[in-house]
ModelCIF file with pLDDT and N, C-alpha, C, O atoms, coordinates in Angstrom:
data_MODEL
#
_entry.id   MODEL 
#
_entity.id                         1 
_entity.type                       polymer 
_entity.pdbx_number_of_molecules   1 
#
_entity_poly.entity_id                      1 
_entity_poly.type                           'polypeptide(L)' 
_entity_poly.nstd_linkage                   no 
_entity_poly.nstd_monomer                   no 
_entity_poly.pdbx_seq_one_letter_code       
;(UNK)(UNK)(UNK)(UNK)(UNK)(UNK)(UNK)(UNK)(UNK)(UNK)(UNK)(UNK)(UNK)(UNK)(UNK)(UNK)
(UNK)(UNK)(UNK)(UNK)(UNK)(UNK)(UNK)(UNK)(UNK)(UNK)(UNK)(UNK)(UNK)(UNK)(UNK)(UNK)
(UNK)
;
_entity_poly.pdbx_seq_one_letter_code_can   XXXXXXXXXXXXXXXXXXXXXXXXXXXXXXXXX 
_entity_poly.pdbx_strand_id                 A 
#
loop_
_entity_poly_seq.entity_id 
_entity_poly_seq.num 
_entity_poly_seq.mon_id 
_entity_poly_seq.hetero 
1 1  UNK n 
1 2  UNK n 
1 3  UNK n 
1 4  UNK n 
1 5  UNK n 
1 6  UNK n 
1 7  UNK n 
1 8  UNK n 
1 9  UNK n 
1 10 UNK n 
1 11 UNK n 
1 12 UNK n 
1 13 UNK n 
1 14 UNK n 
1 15 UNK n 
1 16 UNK n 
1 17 UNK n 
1 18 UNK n 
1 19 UNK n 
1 20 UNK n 
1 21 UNK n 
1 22 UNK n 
1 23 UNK n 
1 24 UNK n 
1 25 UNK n 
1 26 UNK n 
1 27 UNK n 
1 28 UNK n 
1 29 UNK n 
1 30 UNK n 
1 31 UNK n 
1 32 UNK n 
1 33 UNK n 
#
_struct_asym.id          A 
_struct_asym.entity_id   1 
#
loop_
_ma_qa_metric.id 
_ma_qa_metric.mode 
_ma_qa_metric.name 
_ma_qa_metric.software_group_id 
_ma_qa_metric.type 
1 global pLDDT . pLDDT 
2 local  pLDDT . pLDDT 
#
_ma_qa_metric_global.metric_id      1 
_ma_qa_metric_global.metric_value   79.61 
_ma_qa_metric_global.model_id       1 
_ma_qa_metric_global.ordinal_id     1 
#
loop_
_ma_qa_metric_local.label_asym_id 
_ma_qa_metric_local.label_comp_id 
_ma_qa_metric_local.label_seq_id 
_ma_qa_metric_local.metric_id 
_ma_qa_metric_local.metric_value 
_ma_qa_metric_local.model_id 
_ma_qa_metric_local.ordinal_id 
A UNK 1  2 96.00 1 1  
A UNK 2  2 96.00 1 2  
A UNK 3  2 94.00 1 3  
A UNK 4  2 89.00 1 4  
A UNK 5  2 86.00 1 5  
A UNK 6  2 78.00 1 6  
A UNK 7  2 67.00 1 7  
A UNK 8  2 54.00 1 8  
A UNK 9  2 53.00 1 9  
A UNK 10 2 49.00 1 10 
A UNK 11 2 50.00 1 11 
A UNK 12 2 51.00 1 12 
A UNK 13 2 51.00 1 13 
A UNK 14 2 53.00 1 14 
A UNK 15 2 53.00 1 15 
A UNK 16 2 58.00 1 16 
A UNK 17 2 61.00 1 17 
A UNK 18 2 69.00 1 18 
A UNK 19 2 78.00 1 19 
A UNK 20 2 85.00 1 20 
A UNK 21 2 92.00 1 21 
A UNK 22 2 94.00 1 22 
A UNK 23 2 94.00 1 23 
A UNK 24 2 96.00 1 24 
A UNK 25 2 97.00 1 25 
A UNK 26 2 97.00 1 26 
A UNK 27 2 98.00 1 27 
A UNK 28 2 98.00 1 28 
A UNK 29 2 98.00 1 29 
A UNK 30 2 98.00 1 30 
A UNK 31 2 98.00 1 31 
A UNK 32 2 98.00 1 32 
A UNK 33 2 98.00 1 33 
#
loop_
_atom_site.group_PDB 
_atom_site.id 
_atom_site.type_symbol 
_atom_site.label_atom_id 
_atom_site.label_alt_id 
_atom_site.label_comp_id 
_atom_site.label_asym_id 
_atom_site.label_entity_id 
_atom_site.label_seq_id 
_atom_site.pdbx_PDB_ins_code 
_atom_site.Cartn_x 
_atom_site.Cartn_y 
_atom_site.Cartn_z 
_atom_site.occupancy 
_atom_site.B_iso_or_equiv 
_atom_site.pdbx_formal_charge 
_atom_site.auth_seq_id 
_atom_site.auth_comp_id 
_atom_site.auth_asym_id 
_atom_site.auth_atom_id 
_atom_site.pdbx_PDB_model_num 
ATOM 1   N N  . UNK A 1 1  ? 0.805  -1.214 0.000   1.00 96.00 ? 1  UNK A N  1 
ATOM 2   C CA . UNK A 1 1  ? 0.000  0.000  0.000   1.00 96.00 ? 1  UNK A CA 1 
ATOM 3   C C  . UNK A 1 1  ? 0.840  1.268  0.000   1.00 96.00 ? 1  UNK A C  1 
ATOM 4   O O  . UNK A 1 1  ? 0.614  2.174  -0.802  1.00 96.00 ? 1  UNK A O  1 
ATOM 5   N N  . UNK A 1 2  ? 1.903  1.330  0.990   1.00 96.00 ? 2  UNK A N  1 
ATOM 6   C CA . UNK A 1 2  ? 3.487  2.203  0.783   1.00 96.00 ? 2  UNK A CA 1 
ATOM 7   C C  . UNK A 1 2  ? 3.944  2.577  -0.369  1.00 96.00 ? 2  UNK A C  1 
ATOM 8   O O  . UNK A 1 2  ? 4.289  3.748  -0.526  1.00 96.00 ? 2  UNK A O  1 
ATOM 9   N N  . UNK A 1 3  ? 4.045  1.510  -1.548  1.00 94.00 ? 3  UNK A N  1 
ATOM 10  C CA . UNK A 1 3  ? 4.732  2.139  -2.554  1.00 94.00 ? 3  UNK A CA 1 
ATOM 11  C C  . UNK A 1 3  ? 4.401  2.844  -3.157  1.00 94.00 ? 3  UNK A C  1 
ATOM 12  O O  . UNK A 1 3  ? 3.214  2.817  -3.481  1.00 94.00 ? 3  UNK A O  1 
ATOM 13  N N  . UNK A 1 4  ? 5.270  3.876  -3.650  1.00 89.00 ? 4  UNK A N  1 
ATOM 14  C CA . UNK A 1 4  ? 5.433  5.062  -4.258  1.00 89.00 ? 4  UNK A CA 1 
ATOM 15  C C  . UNK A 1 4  ? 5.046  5.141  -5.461  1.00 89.00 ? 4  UNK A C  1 
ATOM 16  O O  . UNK A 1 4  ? 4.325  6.006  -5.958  1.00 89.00 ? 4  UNK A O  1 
ATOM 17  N N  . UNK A 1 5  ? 5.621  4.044  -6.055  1.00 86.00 ? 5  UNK A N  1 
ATOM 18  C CA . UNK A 1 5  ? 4.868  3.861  -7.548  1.00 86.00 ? 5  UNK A CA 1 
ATOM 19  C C  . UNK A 1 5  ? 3.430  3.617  -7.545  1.00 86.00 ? 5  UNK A C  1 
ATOM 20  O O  . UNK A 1 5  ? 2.892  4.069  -8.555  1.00 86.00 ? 5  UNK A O  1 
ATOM 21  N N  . UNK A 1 6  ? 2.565  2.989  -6.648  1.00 78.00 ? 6  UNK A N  1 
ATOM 22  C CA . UNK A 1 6  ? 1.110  3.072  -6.504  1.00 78.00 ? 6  UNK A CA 1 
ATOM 23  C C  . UNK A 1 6  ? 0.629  4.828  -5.945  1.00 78.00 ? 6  UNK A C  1 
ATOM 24  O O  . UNK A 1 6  ? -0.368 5.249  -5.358  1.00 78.00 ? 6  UNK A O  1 
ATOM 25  N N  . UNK A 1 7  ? 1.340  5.211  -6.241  1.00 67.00 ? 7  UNK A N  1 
ATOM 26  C CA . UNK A 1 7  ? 0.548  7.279  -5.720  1.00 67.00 ? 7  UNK A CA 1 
ATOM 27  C C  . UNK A 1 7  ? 1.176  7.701  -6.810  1.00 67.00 ? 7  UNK A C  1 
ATOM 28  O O  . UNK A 1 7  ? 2.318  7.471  -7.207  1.00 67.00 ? 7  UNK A O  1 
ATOM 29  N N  . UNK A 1 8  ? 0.136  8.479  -7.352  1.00 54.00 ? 8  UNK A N  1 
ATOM 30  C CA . UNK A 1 8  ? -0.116 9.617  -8.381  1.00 54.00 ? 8  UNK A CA 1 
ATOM 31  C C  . UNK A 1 8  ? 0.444  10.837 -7.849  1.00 54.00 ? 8  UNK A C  1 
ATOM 32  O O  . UNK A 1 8  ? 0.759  11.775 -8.581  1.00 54.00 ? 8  UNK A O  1 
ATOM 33  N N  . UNK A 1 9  ? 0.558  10.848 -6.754  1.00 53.00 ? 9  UNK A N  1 
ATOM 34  C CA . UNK A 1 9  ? 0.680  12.701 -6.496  1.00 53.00 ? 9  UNK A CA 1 
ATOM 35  C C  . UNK A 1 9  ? 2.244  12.314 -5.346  1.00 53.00 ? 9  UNK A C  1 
ATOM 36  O O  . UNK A 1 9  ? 2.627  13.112 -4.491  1.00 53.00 ? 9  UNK A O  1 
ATOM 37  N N  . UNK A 1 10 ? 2.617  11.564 -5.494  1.00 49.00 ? 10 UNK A N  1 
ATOM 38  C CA . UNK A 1 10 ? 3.686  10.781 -4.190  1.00 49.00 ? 10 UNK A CA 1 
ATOM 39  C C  . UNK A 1 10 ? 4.745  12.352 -5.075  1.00 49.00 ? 10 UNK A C  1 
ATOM 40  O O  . UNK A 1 10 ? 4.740  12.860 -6.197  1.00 49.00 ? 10 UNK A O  1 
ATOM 41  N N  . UNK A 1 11 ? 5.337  12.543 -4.070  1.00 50.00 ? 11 UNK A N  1 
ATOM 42  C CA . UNK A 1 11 ? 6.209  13.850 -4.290  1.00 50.00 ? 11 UNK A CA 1 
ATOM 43  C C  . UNK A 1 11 ? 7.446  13.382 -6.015  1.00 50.00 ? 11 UNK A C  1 
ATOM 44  O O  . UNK A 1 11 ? 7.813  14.361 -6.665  1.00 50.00 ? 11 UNK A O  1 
ATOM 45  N N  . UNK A 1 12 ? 7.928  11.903 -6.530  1.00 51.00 ? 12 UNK A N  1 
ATOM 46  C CA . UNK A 1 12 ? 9.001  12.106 -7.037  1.00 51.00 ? 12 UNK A CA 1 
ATOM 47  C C  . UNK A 1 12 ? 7.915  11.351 -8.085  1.00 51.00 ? 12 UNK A C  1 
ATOM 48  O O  . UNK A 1 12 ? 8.372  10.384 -8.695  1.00 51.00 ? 12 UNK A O  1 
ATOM 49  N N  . UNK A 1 13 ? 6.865  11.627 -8.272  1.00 51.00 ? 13 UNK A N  1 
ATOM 50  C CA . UNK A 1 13 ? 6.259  10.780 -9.391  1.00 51.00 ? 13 UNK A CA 1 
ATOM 51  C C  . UNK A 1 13 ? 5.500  12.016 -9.930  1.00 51.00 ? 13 UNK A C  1 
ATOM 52  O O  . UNK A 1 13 ? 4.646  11.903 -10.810 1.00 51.00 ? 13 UNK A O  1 
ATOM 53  N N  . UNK A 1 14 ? 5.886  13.367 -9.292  1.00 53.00 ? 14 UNK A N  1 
ATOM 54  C CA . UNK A 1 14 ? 4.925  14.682 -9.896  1.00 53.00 ? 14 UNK A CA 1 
ATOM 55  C C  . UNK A 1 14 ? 5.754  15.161 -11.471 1.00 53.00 ? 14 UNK A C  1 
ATOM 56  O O  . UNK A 1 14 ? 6.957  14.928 -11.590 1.00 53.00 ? 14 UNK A O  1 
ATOM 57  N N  . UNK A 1 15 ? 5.240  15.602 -12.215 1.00 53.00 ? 15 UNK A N  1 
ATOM 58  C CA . UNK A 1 15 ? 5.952  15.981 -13.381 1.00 53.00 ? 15 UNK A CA 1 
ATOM 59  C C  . UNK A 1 15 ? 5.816  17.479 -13.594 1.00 53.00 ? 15 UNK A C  1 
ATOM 60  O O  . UNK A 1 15 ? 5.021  18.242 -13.046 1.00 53.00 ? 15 UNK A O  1 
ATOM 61  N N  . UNK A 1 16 ? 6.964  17.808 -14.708 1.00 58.00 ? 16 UNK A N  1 
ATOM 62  C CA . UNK A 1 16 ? 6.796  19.297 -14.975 1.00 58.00 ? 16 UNK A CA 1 
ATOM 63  C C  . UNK A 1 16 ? 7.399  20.649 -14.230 1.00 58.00 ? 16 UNK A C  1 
ATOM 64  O O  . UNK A 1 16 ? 7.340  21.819 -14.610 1.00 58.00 ? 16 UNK A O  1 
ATOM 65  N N  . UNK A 1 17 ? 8.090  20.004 -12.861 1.00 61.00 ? 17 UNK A N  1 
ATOM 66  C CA . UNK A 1 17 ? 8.602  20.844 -12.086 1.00 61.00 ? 17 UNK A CA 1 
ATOM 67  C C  . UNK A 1 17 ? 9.787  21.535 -12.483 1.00 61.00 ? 17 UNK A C  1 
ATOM 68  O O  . UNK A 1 17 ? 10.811 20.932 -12.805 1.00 61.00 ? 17 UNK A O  1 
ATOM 69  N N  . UNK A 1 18 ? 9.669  22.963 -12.471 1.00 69.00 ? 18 UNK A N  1 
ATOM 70  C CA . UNK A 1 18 ? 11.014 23.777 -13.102 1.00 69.00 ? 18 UNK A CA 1 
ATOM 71  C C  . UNK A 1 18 ? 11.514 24.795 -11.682 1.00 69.00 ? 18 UNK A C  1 
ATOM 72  O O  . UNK A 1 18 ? 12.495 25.538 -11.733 1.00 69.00 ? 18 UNK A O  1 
ATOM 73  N N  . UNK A 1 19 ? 11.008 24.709 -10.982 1.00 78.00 ? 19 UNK A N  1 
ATOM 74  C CA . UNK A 1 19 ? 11.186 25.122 -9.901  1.00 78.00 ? 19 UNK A CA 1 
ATOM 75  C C  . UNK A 1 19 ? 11.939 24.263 -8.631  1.00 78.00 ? 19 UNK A C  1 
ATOM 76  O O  . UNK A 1 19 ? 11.675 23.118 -8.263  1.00 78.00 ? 19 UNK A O  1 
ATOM 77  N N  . UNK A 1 20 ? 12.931 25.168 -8.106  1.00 85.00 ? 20 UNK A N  1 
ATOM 78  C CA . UNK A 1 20 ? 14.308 24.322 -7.009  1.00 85.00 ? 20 UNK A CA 1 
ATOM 79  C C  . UNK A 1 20 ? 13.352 25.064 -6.023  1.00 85.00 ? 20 UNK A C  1 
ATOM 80  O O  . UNK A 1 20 ? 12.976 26.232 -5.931  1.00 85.00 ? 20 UNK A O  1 
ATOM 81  N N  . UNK A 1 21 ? 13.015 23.468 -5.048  1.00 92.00 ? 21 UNK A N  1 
ATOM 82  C CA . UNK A 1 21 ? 12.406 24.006 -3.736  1.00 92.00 ? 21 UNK A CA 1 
ATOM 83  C C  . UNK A 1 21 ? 13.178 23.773 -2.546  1.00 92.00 ? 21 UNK A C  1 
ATOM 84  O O  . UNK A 1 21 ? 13.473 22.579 -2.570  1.00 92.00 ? 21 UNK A O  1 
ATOM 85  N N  . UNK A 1 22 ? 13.623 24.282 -1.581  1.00 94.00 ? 22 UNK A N  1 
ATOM 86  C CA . UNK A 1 22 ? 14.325 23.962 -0.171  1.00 94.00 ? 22 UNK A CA 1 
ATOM 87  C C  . UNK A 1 22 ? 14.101 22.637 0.056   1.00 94.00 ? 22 UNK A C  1 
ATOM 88  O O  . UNK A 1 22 ? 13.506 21.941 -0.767  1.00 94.00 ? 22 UNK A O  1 
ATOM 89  N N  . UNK A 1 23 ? 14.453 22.285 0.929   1.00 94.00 ? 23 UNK A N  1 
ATOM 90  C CA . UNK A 1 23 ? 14.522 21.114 1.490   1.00 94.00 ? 23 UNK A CA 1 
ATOM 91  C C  . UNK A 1 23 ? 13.446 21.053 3.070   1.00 94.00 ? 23 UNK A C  1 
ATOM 92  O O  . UNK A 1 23 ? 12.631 20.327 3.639   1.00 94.00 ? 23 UNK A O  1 
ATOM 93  N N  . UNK A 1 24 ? 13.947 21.981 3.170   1.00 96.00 ? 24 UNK A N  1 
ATOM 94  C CA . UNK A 1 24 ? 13.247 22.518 4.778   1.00 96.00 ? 24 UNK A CA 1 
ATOM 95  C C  . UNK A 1 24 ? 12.554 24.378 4.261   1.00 96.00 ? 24 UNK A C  1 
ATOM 96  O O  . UNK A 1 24 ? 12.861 25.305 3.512   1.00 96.00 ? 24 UNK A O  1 
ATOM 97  N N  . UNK A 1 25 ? 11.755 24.101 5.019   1.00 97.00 ? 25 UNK A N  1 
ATOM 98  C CA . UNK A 1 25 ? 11.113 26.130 4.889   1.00 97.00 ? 25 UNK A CA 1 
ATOM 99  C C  . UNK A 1 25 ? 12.073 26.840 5.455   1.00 97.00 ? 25 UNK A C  1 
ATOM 100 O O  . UNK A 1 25 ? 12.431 26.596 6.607   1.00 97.00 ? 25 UNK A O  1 
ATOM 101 N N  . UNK A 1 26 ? 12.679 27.921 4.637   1.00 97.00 ? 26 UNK A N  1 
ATOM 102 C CA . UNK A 1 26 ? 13.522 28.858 5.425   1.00 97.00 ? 26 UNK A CA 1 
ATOM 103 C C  . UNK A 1 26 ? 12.957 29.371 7.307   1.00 97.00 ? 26 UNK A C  1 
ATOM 104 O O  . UNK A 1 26 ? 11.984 29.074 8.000   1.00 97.00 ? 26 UNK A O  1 
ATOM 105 N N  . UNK A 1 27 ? 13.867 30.021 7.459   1.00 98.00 ? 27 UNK A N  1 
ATOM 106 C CA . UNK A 1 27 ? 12.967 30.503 8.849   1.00 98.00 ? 27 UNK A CA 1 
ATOM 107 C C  . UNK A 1 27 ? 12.084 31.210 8.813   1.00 98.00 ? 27 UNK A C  1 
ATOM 108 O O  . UNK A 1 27 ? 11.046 30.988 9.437   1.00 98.00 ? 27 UNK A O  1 
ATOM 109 N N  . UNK A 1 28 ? 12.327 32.539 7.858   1.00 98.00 ? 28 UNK A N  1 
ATOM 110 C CA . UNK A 1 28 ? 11.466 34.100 7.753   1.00 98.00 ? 28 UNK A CA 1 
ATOM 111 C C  . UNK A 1 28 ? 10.419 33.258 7.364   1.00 98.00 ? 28 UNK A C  1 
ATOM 112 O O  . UNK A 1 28 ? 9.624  33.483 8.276   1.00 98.00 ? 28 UNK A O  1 
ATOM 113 N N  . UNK A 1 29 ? 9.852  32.413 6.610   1.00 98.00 ? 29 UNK A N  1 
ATOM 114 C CA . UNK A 1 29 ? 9.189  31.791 6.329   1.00 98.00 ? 29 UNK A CA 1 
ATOM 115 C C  . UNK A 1 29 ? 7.831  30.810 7.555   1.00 98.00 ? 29 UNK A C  1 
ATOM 116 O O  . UNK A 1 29 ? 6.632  30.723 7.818   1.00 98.00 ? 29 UNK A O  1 
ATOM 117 N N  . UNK A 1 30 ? 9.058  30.337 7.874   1.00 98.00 ? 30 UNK A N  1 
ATOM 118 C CA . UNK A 1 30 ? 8.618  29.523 9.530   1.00 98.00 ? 30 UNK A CA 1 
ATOM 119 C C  . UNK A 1 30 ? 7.805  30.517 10.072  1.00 98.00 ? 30 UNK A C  1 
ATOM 120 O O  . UNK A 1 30 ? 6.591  30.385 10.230  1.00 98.00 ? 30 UNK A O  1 
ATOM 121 N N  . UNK A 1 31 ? 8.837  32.102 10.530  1.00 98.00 ? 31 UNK A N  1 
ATOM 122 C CA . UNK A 1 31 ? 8.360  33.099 11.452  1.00 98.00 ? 31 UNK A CA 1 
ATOM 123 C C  . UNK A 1 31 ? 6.700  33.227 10.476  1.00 98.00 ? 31 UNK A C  1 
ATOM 124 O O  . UNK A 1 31 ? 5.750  32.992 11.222  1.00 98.00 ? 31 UNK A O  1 
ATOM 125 N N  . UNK A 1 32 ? 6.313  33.525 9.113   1.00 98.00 ? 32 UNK A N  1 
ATOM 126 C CA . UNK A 1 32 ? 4.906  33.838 9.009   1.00 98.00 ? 32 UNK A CA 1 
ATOM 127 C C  . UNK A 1 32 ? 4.491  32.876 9.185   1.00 98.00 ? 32 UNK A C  1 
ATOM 128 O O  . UNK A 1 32 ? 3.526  33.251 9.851   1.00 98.00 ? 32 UNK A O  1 
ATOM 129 N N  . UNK A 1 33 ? 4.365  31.510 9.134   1.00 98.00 ? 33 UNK A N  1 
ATOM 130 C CA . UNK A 1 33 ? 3.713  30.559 8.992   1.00 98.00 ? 33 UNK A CA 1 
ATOM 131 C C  . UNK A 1 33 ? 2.801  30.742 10.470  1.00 98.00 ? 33 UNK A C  1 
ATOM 132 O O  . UNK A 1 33 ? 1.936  29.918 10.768  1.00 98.00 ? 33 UNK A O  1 
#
């Protein structure tokens, strides 16, 4: 039920991404959240 290849939206099976996202949310970020 885990595997990744069974999810459509599982984060490394999304397509089209041209955008570099962090790894973690910056802080200033954190602070609005």
């Amino acid at each position: 039920g885990a595997d990744p290849a069974q999810s459509g939206t599982f984060r490394d099976n999304l397509s089209g991404i041209t955008m570099d996202f962090p790894k973690e949310l910056p802080d200033l970020q954190k602070q609005i959240v």
